[in-house]
PDB file of N, CA and C in Angstrom:
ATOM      1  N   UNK A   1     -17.012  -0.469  -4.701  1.00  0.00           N
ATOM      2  CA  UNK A   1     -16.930   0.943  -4.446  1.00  0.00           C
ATOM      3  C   UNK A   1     -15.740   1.503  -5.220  1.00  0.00           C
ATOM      4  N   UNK A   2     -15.771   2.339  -6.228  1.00  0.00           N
ATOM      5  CA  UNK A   2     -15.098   3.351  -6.797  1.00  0.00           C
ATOM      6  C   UNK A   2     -14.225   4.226  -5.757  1.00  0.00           C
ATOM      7  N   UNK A   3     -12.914   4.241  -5.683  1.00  0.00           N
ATOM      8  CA  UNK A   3     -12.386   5.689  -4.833  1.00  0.00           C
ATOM      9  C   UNK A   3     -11.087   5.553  -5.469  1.00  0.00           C
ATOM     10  N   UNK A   4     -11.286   7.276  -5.172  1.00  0.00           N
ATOM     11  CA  UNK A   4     -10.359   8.009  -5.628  1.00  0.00           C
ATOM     12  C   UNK A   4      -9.735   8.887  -4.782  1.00  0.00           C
ATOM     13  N   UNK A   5      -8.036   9.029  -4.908  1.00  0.00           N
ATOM     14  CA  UNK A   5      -7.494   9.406  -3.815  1.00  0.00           C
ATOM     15  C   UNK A   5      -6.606  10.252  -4.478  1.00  0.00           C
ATOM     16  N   UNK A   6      -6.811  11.887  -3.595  1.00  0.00           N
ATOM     17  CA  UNK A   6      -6.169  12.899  -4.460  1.00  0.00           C
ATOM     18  C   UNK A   6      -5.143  13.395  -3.597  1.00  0.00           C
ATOM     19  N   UNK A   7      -4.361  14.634  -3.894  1.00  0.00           N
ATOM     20  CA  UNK A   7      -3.634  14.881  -2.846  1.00  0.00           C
ATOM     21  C   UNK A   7      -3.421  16.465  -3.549  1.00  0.00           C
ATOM     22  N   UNK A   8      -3.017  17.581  -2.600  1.00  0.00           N
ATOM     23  CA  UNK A   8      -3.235  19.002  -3.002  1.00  0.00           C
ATOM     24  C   UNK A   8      -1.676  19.845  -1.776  1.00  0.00           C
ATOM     25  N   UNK A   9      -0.417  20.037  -2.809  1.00  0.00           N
ATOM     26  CA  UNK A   9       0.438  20.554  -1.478  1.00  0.00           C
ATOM     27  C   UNK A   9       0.891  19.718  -0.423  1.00  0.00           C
ATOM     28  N   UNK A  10       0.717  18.548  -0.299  1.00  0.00           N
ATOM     29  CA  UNK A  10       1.511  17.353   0.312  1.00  0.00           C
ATOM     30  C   UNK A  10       1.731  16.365  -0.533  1.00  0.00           C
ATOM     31  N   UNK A  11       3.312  16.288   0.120  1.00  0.00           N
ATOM     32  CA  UNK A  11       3.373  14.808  -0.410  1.00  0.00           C
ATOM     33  C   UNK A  11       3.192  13.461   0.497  1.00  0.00           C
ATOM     34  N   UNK A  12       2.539  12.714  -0.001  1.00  0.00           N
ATOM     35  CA  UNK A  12       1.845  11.020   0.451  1.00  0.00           C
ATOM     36  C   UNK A  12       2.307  10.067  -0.224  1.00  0.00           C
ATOM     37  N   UNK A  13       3.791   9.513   0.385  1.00  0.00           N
ATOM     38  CA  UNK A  13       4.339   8.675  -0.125  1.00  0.00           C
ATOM     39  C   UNK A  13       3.632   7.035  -0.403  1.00  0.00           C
ATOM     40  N   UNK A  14       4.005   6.471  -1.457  1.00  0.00           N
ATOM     41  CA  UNK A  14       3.576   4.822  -1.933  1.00  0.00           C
ATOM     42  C   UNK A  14       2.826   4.225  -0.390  1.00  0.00           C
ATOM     43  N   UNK A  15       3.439   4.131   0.117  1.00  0.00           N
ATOM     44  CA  UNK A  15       3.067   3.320   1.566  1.00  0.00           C
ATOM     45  C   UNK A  15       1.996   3.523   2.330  1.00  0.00           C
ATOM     46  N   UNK A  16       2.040   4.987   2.534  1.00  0.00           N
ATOM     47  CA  UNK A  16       1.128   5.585   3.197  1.00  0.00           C
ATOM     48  C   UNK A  16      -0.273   5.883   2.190  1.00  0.00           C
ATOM     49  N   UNK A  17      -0.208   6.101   1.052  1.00  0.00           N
ATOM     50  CA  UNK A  17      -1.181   5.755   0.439  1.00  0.00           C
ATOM     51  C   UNK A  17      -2.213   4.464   0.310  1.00  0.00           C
ATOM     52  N   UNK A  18      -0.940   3.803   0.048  1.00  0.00           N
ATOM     53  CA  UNK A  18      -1.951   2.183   0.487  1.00  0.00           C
ATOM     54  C   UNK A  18      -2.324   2.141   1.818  1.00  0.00           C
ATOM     55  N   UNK A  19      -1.725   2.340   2.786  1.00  0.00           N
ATOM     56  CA  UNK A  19      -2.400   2.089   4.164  1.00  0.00           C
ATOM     57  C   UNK A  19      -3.399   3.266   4.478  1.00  0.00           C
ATOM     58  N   UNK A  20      -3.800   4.136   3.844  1.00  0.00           N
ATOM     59  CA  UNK A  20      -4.893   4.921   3.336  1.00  0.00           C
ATOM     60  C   UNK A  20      -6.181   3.944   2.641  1.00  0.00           C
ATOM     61  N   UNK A  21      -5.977   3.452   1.743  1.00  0.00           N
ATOM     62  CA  UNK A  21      -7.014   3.438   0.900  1.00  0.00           C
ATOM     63  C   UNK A  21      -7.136   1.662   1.545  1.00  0.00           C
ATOM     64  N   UNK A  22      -6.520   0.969   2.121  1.00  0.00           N
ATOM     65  CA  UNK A  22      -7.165  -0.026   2.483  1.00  0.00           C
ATOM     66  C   UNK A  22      -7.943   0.367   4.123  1.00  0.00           C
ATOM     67  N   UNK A  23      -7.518   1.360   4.548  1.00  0.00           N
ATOM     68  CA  UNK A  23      -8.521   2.184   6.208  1.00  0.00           C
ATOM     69  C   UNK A  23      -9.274   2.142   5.143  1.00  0.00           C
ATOM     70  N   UNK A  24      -9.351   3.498   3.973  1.00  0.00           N
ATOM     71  CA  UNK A  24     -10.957   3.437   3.759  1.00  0.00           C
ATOM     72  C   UNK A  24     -11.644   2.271   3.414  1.00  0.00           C
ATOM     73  N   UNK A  25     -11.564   1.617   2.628  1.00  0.00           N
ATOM     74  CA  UNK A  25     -11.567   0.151   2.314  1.00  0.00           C
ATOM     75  C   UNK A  25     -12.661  -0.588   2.976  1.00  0.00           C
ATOM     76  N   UNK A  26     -11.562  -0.547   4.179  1.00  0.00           N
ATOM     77  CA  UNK A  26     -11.784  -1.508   5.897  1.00  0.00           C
ATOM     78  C   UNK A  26     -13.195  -0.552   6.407  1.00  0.00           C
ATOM     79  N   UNK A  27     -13.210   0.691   6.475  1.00  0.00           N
ATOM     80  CA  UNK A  27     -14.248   1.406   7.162  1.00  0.00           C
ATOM     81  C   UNK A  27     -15.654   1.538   6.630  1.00  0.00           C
ATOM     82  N   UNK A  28     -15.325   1.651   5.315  1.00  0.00           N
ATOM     83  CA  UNK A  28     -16.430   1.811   4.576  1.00  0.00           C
ATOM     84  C   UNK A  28     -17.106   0.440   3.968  1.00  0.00           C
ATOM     85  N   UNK A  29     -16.332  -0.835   4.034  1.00  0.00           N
ATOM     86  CA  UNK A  29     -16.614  -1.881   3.242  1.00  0.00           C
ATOM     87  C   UNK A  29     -17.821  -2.617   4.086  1.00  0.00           C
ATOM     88  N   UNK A  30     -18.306  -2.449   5.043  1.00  0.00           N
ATOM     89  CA  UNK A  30     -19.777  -2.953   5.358  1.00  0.00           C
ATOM     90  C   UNK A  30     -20.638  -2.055   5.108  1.00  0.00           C
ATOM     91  N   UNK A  31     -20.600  -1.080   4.235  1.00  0.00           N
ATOM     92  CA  UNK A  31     -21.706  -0.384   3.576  1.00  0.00           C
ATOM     93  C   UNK A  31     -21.627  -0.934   2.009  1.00  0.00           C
ATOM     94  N   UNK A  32     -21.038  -1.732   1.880  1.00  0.00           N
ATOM     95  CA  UNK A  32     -20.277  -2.153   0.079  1.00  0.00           C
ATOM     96  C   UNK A  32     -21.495  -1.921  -0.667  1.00  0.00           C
ATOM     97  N   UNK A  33     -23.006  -2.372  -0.286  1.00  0.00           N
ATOM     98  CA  UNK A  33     -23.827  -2.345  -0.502  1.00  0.00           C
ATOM     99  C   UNK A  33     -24.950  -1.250  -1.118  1.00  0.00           C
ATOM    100  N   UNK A  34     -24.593  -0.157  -0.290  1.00  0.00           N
ATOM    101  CA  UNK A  34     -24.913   1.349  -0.598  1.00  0.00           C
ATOM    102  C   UNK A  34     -23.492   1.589  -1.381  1.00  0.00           C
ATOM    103  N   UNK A  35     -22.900   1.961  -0.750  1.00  0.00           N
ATOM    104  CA  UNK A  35     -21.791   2.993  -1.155  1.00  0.00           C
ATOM    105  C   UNK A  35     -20.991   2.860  -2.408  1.00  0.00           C
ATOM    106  N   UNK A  36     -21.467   3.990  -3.585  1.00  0.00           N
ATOM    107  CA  UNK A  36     -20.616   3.580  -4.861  1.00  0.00           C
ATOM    108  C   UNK A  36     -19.369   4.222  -4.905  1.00  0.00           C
ATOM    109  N   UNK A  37     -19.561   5.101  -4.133  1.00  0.00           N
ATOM    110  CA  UNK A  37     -17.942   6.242  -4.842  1.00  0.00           C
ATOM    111  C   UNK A  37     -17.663   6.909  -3.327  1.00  0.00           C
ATOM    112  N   UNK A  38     -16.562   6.692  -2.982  1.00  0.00           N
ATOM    113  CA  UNK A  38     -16.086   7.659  -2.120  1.00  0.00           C
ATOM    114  C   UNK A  38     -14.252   8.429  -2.542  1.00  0.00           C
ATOM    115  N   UNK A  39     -14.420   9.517  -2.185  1.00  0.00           N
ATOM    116  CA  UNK A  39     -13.209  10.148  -2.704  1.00  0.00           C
ATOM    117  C   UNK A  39     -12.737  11.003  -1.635  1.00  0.00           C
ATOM    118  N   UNK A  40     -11.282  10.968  -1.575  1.00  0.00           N
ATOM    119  CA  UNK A  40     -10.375  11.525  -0.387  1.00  0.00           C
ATOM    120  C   UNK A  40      -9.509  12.381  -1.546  1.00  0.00           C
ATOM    121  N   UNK A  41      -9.209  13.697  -0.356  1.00  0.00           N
ATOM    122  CA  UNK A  41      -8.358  14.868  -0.880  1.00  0.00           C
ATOM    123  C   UNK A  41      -7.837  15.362   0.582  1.00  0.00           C
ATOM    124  N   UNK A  42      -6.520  15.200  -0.113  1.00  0.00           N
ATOM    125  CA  UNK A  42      -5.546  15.300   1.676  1.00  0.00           C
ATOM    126  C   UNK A  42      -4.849  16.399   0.909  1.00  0.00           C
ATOM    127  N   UNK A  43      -5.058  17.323   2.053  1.00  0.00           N
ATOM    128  CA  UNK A  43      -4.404  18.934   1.712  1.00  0.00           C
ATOM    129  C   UNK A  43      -3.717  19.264   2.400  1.00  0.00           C
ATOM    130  N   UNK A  44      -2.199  20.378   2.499  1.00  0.00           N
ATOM    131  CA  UNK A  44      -2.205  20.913   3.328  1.00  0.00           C
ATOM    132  C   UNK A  44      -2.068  22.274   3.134  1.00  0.00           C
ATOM    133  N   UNK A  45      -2.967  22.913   4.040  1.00  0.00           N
ATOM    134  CA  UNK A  45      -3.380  23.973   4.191  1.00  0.00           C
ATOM    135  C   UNK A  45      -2.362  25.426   4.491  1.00  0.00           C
ATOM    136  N   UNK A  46      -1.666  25.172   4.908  1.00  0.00           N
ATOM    137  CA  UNK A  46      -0.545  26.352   5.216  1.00  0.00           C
ATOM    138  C   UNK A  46       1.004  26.218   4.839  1.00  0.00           C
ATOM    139  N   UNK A  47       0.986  25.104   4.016  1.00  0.00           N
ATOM    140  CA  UNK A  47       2.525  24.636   3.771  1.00  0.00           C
ATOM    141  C   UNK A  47       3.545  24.261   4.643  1.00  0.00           C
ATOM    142  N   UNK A  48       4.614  24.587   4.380  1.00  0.00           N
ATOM    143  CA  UNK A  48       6.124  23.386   5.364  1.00  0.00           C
ATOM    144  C   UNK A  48       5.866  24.491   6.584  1.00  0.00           C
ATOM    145  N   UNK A  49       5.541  25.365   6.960  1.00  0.00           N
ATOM    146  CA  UNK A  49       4.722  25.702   8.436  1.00  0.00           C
ATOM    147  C   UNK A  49       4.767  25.244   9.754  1.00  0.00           C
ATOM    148  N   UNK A  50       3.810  23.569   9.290  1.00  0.00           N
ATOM    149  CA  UNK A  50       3.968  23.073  10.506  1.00  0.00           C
ATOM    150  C   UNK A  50       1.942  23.505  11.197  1.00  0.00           C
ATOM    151  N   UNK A  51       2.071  22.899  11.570  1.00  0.00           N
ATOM    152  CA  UNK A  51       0.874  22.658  12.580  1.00  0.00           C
ATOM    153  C   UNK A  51      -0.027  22.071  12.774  1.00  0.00           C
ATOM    154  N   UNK A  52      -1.328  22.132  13.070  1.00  0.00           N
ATOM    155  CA  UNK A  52      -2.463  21.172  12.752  1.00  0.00           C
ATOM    156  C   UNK A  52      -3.240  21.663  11.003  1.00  0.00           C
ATOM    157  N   UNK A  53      -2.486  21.380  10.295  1.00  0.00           N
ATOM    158  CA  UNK A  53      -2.419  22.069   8.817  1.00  0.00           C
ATOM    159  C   UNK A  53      -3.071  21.124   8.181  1.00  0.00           C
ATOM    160  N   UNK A  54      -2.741  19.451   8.196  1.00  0.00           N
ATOM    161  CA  UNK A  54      -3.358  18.637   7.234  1.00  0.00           C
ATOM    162  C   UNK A  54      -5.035  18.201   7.023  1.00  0.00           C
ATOM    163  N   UNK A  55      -5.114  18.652   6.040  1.00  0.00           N
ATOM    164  CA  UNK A  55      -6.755  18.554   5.969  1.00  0.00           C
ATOM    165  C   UNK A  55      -7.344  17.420   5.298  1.00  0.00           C
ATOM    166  N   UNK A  56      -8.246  16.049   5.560  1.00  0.00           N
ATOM    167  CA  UNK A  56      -8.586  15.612   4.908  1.00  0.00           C
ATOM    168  C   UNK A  56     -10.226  15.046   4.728  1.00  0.00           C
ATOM    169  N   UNK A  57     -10.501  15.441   3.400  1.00  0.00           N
ATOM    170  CA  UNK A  57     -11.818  15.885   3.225  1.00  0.00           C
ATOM    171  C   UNK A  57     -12.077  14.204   1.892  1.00  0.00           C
ATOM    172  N   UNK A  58     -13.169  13.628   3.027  1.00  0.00           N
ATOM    173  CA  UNK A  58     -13.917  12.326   2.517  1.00  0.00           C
ATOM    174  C   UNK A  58     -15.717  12.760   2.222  1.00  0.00           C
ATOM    175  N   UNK A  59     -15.363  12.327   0.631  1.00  0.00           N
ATOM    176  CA  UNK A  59     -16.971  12.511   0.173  1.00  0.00           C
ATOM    177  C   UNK A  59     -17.328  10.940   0.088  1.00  0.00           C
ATOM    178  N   UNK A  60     -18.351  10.699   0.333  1.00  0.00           N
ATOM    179  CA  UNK A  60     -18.934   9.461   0.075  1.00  0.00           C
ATOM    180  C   UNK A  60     -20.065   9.639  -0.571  1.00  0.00           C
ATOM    181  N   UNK A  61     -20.728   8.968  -1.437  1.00  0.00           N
ATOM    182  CA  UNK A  61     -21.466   9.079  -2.173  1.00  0.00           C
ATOM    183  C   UNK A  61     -22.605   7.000  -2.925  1.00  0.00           C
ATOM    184  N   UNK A  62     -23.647   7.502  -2.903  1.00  0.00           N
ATOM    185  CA  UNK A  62     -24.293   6.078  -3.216  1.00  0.00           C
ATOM    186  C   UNK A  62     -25.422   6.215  -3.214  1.00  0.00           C
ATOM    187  N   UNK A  63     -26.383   4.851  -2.893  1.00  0.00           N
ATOM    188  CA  UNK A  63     -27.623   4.913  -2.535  1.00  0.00           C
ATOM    189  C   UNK A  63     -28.404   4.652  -1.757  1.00  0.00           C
ATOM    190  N   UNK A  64     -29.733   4.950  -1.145  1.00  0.00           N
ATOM    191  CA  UNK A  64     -30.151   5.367  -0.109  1.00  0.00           C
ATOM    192  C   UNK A  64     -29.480   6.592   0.830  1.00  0.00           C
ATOM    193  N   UNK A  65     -28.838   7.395   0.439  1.00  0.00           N
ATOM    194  CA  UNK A  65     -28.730   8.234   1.308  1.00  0.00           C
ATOM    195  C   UNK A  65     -28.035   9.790   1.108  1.00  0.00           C
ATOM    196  N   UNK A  66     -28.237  11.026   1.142  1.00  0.00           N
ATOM    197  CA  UNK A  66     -27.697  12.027   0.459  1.00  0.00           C
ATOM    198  C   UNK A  66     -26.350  11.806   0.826  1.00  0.00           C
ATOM    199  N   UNK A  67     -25.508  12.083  -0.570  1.00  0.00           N
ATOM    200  CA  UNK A  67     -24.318  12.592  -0.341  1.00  0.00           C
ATOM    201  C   UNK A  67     -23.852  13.248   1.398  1.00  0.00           C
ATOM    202  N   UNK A  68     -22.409  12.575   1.297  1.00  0.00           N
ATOM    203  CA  UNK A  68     -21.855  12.977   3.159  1.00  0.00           C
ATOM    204  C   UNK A  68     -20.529  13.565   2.401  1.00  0.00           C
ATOM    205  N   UNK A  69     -20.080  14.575   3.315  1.00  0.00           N
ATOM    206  CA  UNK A  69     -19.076  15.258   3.473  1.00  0.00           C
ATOM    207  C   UNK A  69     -18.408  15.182   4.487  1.00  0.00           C
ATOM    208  N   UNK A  70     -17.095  15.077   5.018  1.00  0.00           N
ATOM    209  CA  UNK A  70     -16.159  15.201   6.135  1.00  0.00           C
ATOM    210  C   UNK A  70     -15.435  15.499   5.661  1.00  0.00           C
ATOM    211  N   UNK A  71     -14.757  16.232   6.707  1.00  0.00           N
ATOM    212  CA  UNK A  71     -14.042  17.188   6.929  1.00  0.00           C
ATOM    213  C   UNK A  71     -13.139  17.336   7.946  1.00  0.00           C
ATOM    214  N   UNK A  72     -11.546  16.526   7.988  1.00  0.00           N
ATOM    215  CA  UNK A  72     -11.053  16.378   9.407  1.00  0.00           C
ATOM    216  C   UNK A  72      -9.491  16.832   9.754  1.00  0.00           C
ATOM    217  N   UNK A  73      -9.406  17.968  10.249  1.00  0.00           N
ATOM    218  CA  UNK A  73      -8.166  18.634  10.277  1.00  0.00           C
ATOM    219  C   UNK A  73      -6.771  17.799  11.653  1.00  0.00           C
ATOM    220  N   UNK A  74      -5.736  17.575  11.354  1.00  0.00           N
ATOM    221  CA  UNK A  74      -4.764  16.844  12.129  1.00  0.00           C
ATOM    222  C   UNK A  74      -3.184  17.311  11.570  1.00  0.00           C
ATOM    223  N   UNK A  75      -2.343  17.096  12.318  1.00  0.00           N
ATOM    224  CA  UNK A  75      -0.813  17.408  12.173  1.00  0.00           C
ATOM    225  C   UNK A  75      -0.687  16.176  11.568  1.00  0.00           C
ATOM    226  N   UNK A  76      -0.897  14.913  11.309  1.00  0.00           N
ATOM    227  CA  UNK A  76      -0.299  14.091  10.676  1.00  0.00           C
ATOM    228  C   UNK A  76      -1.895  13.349   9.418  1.00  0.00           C
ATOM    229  N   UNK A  77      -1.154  13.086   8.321  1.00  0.00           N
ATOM    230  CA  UNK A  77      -2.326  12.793   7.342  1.00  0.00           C
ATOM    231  C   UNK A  77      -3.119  11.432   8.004  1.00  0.00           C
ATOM    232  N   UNK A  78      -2.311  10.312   8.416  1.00  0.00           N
ATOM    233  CA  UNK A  78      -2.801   9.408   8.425  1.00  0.00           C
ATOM    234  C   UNK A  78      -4.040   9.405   9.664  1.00  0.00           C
ATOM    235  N   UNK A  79      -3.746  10.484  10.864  1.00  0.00           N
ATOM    236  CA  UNK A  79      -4.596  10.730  11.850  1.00  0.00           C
ATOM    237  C   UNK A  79      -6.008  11.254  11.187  1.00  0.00           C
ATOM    238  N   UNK A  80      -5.804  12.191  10.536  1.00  0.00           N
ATOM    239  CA  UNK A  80      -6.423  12.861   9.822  1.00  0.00           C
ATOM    240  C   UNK A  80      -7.608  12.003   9.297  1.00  0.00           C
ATOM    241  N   UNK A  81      -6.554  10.901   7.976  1.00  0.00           N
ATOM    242  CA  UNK A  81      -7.811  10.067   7.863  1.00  0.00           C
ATOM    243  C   UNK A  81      -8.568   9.482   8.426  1.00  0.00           C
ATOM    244  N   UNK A  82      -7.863   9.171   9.122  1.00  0.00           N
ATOM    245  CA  UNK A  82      -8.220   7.714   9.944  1.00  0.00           C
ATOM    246  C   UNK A  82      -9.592   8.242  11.142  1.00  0.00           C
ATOM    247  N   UNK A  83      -9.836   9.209  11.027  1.00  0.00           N
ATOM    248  CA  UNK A  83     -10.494  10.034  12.067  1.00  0.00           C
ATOM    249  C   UNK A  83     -12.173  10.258  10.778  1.00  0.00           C
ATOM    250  N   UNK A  84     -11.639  10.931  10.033  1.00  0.00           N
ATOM    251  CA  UNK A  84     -12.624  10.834   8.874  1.00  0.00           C
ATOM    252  C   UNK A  84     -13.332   9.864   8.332  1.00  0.00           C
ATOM    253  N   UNK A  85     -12.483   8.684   8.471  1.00  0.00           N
ATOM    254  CA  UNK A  85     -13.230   7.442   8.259  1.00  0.00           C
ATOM    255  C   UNK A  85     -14.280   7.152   9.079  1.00  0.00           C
ATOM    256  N   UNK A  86     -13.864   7.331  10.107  1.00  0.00           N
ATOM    257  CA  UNK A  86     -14.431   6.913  11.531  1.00  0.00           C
ATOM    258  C   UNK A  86     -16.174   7.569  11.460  1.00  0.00           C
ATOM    259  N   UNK A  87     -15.817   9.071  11.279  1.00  0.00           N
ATOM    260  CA  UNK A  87     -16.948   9.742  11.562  1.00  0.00           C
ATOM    261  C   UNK A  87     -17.653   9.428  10.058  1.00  0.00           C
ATOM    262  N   UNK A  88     -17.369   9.136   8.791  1.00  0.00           N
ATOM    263  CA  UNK A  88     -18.304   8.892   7.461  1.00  0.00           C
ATOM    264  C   UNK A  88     -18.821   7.894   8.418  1.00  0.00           C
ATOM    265  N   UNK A  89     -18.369   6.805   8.635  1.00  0.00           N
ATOM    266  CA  UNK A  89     -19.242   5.731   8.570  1.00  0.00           C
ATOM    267  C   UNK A  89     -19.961   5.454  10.094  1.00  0.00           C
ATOM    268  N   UNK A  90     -19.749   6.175  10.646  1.00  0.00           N
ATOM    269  CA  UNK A  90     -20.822   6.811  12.082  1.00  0.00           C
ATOM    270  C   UNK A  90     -22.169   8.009  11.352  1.00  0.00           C
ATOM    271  N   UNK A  91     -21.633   8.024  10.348  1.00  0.00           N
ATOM    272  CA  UNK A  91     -22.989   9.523   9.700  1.00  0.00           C
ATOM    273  C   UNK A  91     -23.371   8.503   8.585  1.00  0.00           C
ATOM    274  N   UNK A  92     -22.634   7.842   7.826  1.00  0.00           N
ATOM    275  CA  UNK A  92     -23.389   6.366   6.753  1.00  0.00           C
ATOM    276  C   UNK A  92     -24.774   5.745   7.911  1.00  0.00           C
ATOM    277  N   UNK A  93     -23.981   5.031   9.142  1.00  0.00           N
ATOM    278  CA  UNK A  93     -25.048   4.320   9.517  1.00  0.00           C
ATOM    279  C   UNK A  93     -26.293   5.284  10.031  1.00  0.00           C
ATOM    280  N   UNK A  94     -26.602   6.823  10.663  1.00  0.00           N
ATOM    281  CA  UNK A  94     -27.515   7.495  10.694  1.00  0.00           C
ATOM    282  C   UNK A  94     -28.122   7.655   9.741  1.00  0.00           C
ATOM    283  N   UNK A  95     -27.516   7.798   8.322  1.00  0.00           N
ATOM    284  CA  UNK A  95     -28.268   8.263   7.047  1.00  0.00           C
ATOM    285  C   UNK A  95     -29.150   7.034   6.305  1.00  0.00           C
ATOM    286  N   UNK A  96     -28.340   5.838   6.533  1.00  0.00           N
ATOM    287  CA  UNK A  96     -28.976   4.630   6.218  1.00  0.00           C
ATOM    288  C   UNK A  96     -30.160   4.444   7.035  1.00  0.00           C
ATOM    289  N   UNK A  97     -30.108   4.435   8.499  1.00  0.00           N
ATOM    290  CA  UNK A  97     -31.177   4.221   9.121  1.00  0.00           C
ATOM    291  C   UNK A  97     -32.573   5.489   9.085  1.00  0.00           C
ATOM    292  N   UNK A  98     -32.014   6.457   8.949  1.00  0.00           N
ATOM    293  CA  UNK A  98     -32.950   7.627   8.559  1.00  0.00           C
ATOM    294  C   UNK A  98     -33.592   7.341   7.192  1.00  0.00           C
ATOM    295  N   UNK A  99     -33.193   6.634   6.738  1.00  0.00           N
ATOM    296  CA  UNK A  99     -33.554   6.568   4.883  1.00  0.00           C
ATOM    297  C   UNK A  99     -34.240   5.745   5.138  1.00  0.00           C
ATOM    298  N   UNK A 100     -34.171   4.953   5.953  1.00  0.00           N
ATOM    299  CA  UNK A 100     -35.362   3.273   6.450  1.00  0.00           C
ATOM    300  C   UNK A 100     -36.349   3.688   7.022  1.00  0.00           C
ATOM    301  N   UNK A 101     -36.614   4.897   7.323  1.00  0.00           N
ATOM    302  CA  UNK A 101     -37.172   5.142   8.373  1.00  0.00           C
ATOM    303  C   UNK A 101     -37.086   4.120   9.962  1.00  0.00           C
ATOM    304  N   UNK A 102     -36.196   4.524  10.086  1.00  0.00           N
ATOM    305  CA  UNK A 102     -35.939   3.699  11.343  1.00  0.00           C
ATOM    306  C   UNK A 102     -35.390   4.249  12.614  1.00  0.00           C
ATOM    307  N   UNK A 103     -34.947   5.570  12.392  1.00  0.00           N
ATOM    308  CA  UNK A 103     -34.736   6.717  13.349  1.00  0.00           C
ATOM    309  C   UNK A 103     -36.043   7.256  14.056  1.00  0.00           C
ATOM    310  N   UNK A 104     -36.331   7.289  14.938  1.00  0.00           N
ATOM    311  CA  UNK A 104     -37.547   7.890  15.516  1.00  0.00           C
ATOM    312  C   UNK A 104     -37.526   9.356  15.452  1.00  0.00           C
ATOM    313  N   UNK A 105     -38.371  10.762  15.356  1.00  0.00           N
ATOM    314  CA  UNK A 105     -37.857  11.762  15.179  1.00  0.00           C
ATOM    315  C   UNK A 105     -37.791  12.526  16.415  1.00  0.00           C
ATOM    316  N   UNK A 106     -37.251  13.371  16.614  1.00  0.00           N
ATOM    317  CA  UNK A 106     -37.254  14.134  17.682  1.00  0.00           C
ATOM    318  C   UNK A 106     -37.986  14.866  18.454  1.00  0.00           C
ATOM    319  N   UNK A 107     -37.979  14.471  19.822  1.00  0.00           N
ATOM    320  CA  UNK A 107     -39.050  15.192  20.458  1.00  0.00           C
ATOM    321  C   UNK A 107     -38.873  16.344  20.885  1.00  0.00           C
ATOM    322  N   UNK A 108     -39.824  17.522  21.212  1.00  0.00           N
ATOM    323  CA  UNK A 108     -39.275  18.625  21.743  1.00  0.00           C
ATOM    324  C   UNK A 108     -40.116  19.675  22.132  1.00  0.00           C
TER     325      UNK A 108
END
């Protein structure tokens, strides 16, 4: 898997970067299979401010399954990610199993 890790108005020191990109790594690496490219952009949104400002937005991208977007706002980056990870690869395994047809569809 290809990723790329951007940053926009914060700074994300050496450390915290790596313990970034090995979460995504760790979260995404039992999809290794599908998933070619995922890319993180940690923003913050209102500057030295202060608040629930940090934004970080995970695209994942591969095959079997359309392109995913998240989108996860937090006062600290690493929450942020770490929250984003969580939910890609809770919406990876729906999209994978929807692509199998293996989701039953909804009744109503």
């Amino acid at each position: 898997m290809k990723l790329k890790i951007k940053t926009r108005g914060v700074i994300v020191h050496r450390e915290l970067l790596d313990k970034v990109e090995r979460m995504i790594r760790a979260g995404l690496g039992r999809f290794e299979h599908s998933v070619q490219r995922a890319e993180l952009t940690v923003e913050d949104i209102n500057g030295p401010r202060g608040g629930i400002d940090k934004v970080a937005r995970l695209q994942v991208a591969g095959r079997g399954f359309p392109p995913i977007l998240i989108e996860q706002s937090d006062r600290e980056v690493g929450r942020a990610v770490t929250f984003a990870v969580e939910r890609a690869a809770r919406t990876l395994v729906r999209a994978l199993k929807r692509a199998q047809g293996m989701m039953h569809p909804a009744r109503g």
